[in-house]
Protein backbone atom coordinates (compact mmCIF):
# COMPACT_ATOMS: atom_id res chain seq x y z
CA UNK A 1 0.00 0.00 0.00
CA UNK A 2 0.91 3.64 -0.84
CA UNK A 3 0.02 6.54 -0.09
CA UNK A 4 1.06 10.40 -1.68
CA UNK A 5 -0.20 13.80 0.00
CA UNK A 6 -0.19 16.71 -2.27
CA UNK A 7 -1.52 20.35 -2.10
CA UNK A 8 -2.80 22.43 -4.91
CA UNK A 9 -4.67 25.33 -4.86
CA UNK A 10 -8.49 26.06 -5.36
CA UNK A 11 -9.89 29.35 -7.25
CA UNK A 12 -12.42 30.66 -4.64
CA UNK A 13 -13.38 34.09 -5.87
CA UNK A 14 -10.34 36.14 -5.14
CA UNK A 15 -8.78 33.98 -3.04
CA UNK A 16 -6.89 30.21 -3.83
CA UNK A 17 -7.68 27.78 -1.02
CA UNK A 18 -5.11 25.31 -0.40
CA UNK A 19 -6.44 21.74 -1.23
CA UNK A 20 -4.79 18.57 -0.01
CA UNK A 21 -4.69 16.17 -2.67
CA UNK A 22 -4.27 12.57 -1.03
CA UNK A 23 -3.24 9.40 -3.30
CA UNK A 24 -3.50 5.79 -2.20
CA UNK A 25 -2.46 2.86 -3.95
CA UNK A 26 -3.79 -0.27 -2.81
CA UNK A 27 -3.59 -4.12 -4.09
CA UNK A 28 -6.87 -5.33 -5.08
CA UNK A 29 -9.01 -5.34 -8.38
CA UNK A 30 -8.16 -2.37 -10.58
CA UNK A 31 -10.06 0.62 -10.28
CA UNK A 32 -9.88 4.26 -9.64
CA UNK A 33 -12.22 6.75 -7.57
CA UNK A 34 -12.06 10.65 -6.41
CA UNK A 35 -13.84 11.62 -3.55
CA UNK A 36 -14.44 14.87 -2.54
CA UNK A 37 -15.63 16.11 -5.97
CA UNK A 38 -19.42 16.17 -7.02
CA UNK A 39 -20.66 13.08 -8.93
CA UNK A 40 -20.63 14.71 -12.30
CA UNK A 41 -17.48 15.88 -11.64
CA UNK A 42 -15.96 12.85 -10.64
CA UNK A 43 -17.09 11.05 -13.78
CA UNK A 44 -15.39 13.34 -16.20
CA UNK A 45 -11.97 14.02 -14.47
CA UNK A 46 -11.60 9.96 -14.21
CA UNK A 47 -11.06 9.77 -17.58
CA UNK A 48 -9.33 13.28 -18.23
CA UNK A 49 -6.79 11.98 -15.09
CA UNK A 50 -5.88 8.90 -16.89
CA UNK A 51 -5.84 10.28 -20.40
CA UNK A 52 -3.11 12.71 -18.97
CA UNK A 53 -0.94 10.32 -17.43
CA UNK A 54 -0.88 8.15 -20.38
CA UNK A 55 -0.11 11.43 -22.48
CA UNK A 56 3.40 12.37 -20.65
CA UNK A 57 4.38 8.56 -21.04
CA UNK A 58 3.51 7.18 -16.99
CA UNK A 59 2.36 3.49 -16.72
CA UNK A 60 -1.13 4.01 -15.29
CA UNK A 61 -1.15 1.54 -12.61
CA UNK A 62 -3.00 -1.86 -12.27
CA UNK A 63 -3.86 -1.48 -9.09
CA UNK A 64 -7.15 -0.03 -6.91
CA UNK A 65 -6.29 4.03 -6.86
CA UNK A 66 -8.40 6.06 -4.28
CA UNK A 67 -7.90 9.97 -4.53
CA UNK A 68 -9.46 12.04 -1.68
CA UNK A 69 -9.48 16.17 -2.25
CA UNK A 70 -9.78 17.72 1.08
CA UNK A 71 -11.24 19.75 2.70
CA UNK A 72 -14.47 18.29 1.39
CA UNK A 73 -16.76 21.46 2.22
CA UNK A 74 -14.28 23.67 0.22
CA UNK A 75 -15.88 24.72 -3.58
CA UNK A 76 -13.19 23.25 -5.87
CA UNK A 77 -12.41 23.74 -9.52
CA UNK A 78 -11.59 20.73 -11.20
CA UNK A 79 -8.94 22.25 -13.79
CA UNK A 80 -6.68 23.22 -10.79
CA UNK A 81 -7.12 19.66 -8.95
CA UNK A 82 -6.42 17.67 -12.06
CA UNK A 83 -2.91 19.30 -12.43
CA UNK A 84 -1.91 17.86 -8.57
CA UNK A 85 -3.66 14.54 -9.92
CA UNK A 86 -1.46 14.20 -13.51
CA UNK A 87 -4.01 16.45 -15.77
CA UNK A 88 -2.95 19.11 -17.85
């Protein structure tokens, strides 16, 4: 098991919100789920995330990836957390 802790930043208005931006890699069937994002928002970024990664050349892994964007009662933008996730 693995686990990364990034931050990135959230537009808010004016201001930019740190977000953490928390990565675990686990053994187990392969999947991949954000929390901490709307439903509709979660859907899309999946599959921009993993398009991205494949893009710059990293070996998406085969393993069960859980991504939690915190805090969870912060509004986020999604274009600034997929850069901390491996979007462009």
């Amino acid at each position: 098991m693995s686990l990364a802790i990034l931050y990135s930043r959230s537009l808010s208005g004016m201001d930019a919100p740190l977000v953490t931006v928390e990565v675990h890699l686990s053994n187990g069937l392969p999947s991949f789920t954000i929390v901490g994002l709307p439903e509709a928002e979660v859907k899309e970024s999946k599959d921009r995330v993993r398009a991205a990664l494949l893009t710059a050349r990293f070996e998406f892994p085969a393993r069960r990836i859980t991504v939690n964007l915190a805090p969870a009662d912060l509004p986020k933008v999604l274009n600034v957390k997929l850069i901390a996730t491996g979007s462009q």
